[in-house]
N, C-alpha and C. Protein backbone atom coordinates (compact mmCIF):
# COMPACT_ATOMS: atom_id res chain seq x y z
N UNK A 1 0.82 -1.19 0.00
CA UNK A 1 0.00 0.00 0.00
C UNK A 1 0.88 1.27 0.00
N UNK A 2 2.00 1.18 0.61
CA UNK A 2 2.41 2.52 0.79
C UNK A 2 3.80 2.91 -0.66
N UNK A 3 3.70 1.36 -0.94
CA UNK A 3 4.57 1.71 -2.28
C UNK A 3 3.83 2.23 -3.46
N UNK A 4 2.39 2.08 -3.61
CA UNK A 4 1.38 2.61 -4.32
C UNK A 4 0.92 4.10 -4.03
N UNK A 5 0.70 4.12 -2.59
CA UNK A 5 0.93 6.01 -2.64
C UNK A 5 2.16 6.60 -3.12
N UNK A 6 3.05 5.82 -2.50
CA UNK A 6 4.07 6.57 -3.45
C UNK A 6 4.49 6.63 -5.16
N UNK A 7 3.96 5.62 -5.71
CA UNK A 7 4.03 5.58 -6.83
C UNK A 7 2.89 6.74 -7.46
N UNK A 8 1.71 6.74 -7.07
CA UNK A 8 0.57 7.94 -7.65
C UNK A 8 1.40 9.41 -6.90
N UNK A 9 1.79 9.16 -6.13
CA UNK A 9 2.47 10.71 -5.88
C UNK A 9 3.64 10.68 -6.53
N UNK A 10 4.67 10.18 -7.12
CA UNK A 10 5.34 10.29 -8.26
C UNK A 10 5.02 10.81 -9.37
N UNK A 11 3.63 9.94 -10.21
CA UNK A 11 3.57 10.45 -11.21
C UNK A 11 2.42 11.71 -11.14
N UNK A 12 1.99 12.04 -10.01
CA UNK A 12 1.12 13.43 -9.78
C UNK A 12 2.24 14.59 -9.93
N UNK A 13 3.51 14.38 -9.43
CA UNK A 13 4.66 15.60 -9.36
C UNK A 13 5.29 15.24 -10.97
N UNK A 14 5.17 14.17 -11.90
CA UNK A 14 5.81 13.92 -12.94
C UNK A 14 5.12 14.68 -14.13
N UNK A 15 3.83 14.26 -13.89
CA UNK A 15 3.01 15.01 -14.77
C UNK A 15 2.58 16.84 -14.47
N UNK A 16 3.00 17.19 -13.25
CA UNK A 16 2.96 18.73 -13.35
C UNK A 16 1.80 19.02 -12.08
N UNK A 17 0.94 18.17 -11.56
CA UNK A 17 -0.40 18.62 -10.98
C UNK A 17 0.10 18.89 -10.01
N UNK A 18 1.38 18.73 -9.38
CA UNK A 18 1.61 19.42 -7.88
C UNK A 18 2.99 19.81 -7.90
N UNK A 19 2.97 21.15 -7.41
CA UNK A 19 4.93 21.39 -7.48
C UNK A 19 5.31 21.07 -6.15
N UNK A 20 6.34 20.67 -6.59
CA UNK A 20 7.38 20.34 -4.71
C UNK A 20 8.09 21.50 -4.28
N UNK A 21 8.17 22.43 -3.13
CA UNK A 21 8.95 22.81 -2.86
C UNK A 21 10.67 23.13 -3.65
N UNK A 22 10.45 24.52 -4.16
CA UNK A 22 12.29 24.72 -5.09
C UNK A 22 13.03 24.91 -3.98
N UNK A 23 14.33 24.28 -3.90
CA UNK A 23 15.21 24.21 -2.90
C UNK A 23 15.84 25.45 -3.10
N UNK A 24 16.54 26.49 -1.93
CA UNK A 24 16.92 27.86 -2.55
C UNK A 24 18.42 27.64 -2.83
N UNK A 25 18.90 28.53 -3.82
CA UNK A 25 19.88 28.63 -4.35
C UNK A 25 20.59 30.03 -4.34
N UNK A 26 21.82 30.09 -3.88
CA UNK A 26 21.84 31.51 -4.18
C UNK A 26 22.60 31.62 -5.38
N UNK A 27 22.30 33.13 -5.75
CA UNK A 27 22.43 33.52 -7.46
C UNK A 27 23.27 34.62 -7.00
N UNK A 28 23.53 35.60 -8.43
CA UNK A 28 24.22 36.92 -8.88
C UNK A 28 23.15 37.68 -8.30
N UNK A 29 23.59 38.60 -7.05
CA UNK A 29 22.98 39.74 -6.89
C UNK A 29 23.01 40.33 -6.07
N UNK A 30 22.46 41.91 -5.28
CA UNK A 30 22.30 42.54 -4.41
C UNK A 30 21.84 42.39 -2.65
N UNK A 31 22.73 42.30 -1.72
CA UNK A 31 21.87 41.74 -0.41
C UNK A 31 22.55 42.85 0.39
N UNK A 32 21.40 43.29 1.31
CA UNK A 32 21.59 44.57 1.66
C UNK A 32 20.35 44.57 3.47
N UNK A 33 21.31 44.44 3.90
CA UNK A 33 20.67 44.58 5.62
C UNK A 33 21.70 45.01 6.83
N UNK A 34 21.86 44.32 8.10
CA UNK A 34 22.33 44.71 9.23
C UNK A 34 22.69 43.71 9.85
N UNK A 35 24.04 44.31 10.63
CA UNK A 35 24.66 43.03 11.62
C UNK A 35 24.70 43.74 13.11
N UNK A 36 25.06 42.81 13.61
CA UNK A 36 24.79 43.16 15.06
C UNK A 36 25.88 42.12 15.60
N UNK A 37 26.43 42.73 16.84
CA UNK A 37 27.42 42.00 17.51
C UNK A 37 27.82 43.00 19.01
N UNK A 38 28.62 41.78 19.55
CA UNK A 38 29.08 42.37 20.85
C UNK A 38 29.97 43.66 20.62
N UNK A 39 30.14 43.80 19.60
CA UNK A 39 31.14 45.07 19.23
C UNK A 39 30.23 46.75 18.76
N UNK A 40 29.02 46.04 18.29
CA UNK A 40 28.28 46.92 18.15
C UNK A 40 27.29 46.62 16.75
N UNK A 41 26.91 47.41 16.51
CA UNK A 41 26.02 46.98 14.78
C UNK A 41 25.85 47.86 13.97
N UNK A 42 25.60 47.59 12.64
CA UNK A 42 25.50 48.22 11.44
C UNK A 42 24.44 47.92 10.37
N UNK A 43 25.14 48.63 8.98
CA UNK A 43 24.29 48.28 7.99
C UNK A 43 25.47 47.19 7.26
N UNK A 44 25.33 46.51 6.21
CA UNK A 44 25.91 45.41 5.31
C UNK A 44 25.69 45.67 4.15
N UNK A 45 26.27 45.28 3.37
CA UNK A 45 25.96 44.82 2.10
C UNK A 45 26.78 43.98 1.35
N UNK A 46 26.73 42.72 0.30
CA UNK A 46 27.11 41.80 -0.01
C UNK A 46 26.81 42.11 -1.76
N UNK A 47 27.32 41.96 -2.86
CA UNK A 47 27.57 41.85 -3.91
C UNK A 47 27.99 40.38 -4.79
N UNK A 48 27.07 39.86 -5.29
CA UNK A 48 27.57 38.62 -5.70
C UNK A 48 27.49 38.57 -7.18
N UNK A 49 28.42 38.52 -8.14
CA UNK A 49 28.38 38.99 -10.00
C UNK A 49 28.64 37.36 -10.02
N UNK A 50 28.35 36.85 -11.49
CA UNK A 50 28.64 35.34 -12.33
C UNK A 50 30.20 35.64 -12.43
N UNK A 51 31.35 34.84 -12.30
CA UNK A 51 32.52 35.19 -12.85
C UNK A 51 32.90 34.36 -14.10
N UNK A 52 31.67 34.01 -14.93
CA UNK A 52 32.01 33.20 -15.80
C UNK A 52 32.55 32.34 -16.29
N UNK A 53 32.83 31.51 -14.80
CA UNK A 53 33.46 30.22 -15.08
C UNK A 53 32.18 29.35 -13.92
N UNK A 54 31.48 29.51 -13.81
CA UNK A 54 30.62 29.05 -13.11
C UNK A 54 30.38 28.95 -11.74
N UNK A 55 30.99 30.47 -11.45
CA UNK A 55 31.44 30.40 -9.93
C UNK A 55 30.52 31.79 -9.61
N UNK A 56 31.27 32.47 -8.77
CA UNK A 56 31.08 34.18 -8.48
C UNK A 56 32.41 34.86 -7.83
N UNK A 57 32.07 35.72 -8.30
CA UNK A 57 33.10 36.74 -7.47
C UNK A 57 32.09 37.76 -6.42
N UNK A 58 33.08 38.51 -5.45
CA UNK A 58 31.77 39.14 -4.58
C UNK A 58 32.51 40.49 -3.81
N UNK A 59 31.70 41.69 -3.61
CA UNK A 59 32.26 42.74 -3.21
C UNK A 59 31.51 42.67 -1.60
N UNK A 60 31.63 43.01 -0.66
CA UNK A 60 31.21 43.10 0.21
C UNK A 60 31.49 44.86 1.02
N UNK A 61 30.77 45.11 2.34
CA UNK A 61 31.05 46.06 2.93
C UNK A 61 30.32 46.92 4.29
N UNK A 62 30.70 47.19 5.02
CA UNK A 62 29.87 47.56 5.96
C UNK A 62 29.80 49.31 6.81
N UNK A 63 29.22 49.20 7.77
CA UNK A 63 29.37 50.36 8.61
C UNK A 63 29.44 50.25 9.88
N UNK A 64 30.38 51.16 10.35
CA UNK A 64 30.70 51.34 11.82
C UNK A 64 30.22 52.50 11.73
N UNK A 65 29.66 53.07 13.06
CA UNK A 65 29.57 54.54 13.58
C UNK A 65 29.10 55.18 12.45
N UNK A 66 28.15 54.45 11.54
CA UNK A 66 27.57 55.40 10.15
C UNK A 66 28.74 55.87 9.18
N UNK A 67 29.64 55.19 9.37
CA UNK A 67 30.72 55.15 7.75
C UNK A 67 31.25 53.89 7.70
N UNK A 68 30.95 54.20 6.48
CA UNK A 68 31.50 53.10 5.04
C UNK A 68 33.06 52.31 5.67
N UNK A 69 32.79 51.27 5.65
CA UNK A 69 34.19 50.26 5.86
C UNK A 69 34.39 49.36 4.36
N UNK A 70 35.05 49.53 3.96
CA UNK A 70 35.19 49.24 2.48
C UNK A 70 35.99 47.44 2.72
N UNK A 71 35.89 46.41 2.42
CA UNK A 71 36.55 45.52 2.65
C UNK A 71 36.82 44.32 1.25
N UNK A 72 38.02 43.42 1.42
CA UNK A 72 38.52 42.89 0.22
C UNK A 72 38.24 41.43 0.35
N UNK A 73 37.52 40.91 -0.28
CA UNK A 73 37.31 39.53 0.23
C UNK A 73 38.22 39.00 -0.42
N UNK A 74 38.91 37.66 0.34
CA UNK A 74 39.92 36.83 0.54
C UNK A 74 39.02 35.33 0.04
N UNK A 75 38.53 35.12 0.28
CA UNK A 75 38.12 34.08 0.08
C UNK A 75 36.59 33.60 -0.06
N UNK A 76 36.09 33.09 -0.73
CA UNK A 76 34.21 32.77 -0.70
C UNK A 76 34.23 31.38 -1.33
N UNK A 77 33.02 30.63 -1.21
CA UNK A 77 32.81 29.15 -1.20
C UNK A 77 30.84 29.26 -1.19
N UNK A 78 30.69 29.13 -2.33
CA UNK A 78 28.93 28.83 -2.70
C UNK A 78 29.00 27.76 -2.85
N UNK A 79 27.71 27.14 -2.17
CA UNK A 79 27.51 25.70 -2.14
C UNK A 79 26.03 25.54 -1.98
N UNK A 80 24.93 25.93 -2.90
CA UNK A 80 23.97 26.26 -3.21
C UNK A 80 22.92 26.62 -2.39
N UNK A 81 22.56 27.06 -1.27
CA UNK A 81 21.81 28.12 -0.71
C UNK A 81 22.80 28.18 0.50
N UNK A 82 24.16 28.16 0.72
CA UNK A 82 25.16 28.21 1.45
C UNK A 82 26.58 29.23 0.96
N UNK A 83 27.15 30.10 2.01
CA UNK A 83 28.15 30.54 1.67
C UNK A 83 28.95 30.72 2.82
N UNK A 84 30.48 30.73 2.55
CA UNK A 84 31.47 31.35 3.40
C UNK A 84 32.12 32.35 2.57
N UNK A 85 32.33 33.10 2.91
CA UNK A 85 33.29 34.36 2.77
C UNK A 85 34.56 34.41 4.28
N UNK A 86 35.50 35.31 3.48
CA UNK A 86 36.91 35.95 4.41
C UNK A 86 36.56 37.10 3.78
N UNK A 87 36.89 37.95 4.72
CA UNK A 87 37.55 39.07 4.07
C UNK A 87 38.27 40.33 5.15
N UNK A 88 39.00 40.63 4.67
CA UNK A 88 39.90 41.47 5.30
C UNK A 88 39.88 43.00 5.10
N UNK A 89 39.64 44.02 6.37
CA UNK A 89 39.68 45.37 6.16
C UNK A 89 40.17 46.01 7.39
N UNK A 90 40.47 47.23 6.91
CA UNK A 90 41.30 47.98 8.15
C UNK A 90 40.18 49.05 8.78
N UNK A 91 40.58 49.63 10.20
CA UNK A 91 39.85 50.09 10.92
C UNK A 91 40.97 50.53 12.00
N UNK A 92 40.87 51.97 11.71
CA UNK A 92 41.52 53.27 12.72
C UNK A 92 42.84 52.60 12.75
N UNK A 93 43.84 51.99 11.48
CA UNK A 93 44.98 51.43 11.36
C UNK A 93 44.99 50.02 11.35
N UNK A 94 44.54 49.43 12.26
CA UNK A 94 44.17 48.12 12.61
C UNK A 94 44.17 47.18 11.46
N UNK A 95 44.69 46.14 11.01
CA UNK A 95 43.83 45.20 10.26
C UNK A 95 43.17 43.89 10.78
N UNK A 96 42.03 43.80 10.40
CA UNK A 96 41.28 42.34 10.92
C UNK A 96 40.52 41.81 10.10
N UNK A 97 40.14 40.72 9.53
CA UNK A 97 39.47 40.24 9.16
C UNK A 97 38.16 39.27 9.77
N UNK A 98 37.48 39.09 8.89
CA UNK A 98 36.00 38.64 9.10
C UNK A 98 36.14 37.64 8.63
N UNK A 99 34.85 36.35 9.00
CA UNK A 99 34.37 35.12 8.41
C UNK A 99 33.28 35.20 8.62
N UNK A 100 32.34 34.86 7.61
CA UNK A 100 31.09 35.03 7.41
C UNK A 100 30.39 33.36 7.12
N UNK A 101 29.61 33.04 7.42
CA UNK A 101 28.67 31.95 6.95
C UNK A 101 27.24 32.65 6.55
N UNK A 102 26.59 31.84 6.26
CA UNK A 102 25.34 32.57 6.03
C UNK A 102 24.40 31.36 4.96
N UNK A 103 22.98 31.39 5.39
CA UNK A 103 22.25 30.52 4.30
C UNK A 103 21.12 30.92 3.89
N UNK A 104 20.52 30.93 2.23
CA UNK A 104 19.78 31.58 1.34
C UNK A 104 18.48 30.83 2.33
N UNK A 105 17.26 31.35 2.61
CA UNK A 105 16.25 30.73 2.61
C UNK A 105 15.26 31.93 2.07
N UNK A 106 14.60 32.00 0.75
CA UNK A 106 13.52 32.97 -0.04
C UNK A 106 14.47 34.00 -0.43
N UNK A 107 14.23 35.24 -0.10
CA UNK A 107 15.06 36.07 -0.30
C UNK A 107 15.87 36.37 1.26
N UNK A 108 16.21 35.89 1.65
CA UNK A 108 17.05 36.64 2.99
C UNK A 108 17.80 35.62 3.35
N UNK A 109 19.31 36.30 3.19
CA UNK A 109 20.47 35.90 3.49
C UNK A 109 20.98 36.24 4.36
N UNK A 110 21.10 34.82 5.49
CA UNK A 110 21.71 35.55 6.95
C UNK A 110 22.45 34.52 7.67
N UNK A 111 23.02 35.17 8.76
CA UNK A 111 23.96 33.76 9.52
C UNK A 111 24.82 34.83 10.78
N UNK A 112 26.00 34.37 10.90
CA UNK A 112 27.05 34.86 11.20
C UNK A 112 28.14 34.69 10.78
N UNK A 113 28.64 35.56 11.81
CA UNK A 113 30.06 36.26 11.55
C UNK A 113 31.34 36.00 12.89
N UNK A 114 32.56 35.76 12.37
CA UNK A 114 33.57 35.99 13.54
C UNK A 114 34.64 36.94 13.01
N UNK A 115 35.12 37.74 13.79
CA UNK A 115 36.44 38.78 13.49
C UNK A 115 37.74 38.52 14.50
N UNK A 116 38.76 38.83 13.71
CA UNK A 116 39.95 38.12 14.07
C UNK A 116 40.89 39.93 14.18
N UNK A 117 41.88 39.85 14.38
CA UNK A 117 43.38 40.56 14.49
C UNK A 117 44.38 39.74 15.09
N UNK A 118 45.07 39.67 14.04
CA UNK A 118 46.22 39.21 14.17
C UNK A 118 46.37 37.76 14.84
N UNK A 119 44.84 37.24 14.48
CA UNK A 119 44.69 35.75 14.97
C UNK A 119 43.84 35.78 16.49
N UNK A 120 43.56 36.83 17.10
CA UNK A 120 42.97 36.78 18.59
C UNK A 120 41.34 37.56 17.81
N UNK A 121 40.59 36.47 18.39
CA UNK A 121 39.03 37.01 18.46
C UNK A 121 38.84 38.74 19.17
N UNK A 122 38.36 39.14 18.18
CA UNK A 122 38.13 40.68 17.85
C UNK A 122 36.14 40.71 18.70
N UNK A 123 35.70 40.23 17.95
CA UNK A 123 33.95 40.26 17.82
C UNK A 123 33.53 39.22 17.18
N UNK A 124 32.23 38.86 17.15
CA UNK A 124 31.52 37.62 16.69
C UNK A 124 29.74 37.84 16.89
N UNK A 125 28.98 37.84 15.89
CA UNK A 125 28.03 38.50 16.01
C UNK A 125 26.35 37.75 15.19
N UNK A 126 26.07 38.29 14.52
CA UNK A 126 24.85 37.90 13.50
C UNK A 126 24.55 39.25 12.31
N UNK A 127 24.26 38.33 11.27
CA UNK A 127 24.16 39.20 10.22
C UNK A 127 22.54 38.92 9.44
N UNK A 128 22.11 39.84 8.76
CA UNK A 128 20.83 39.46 8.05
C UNK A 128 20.85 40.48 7.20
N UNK A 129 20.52 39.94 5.41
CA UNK A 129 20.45 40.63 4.40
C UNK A 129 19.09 40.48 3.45
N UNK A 130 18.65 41.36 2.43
CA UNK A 130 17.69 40.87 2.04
C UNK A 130 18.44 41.41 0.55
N UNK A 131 18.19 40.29 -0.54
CA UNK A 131 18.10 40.19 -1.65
C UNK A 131 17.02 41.70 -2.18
N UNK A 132 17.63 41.92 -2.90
CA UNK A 132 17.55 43.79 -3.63
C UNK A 132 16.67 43.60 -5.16
C-alpha cells in the first residue's frame, strides 16, 4: 500500500499537478541589511556577479559609527543556498578580518560572523540581508 501512494504521488509531481517545494539557491545579486554584535552593529551589504566560469566573485562592505568600511574579500565558497566568505579590512589602522557563513532561505540571506586581528578574536556576532 504505501509503495502505491508513493508511486501515484510520483507520477502526480511527474506530470505537473503538484509542485514540490524549489530548494533555494543563491544567485548573482544585491543583499543589503544589518549586523549586530558584541562590538556593536550596522548596515551590510554583499555583492555577488557570475565570474564566468561558473562560480562568483563578490564585493562586500559595511558600517561602523555610520561610515562606510570598504573591505577585500579573501576568500568565498557557494555551495547552493550556502556561503562562506573571508575578508579582510582595516579600521583606525588596525587590520582584521572577518568570516562570514550565512544561508539563502527565499530572499534573505543571513547567519554569522567571527572577526579576528592578528589571529585573537576581535567580535563575533549575526548578520541578516535581504536580496535587492
Amino acid at each position: 500500500m504505501r509503495f502505491l501512494k508513493l508511486l501515484i504521488l510520483a507520477a502526480i509531481v511527474a506530470i505537473g499537478l503538484v509542485d514540490l517545494p524549489a530548494q533555494d539557491k543563491l544567485g548573482a545579486g544585491t543583499y543589503k541589511g544589518t549586523y549586530s554584535g558584541a562590538g556593536g552593529a550596522g548596515d551590510i551589504h554583499l555583492a555577488l556577479k557570475a565570474d564566468g566560469k561558473g562560480g562568483f566573485s563578490a564585493e562586500v562592505g559595511f558600517t561602523i559609527g555610520g561610515e562606510e568600511v570598504p573591505a577585500k574579500v579573501t576568500s568565498m565558497k557557494v555551495d547552493g543556498a550556502k556561503i562562506d566568505m573571508v575578508y579582510d579590512f582595516d579600521l583606525q589602522g588596525a587590520k582584521l578580518q572577518s568570516a562570514i557563513q550565512g544561508t539563502l532561505s527565499g530572499k534573505t540571506l543571513a547567519g554569522t560572523y567571527k572577526t579576528s586581528a592578528d589571529g585573537a578574536a576581535v567580535d563575533e556576532g549575526t548578520w541578516k540581508t535581504t536580496a535587492q
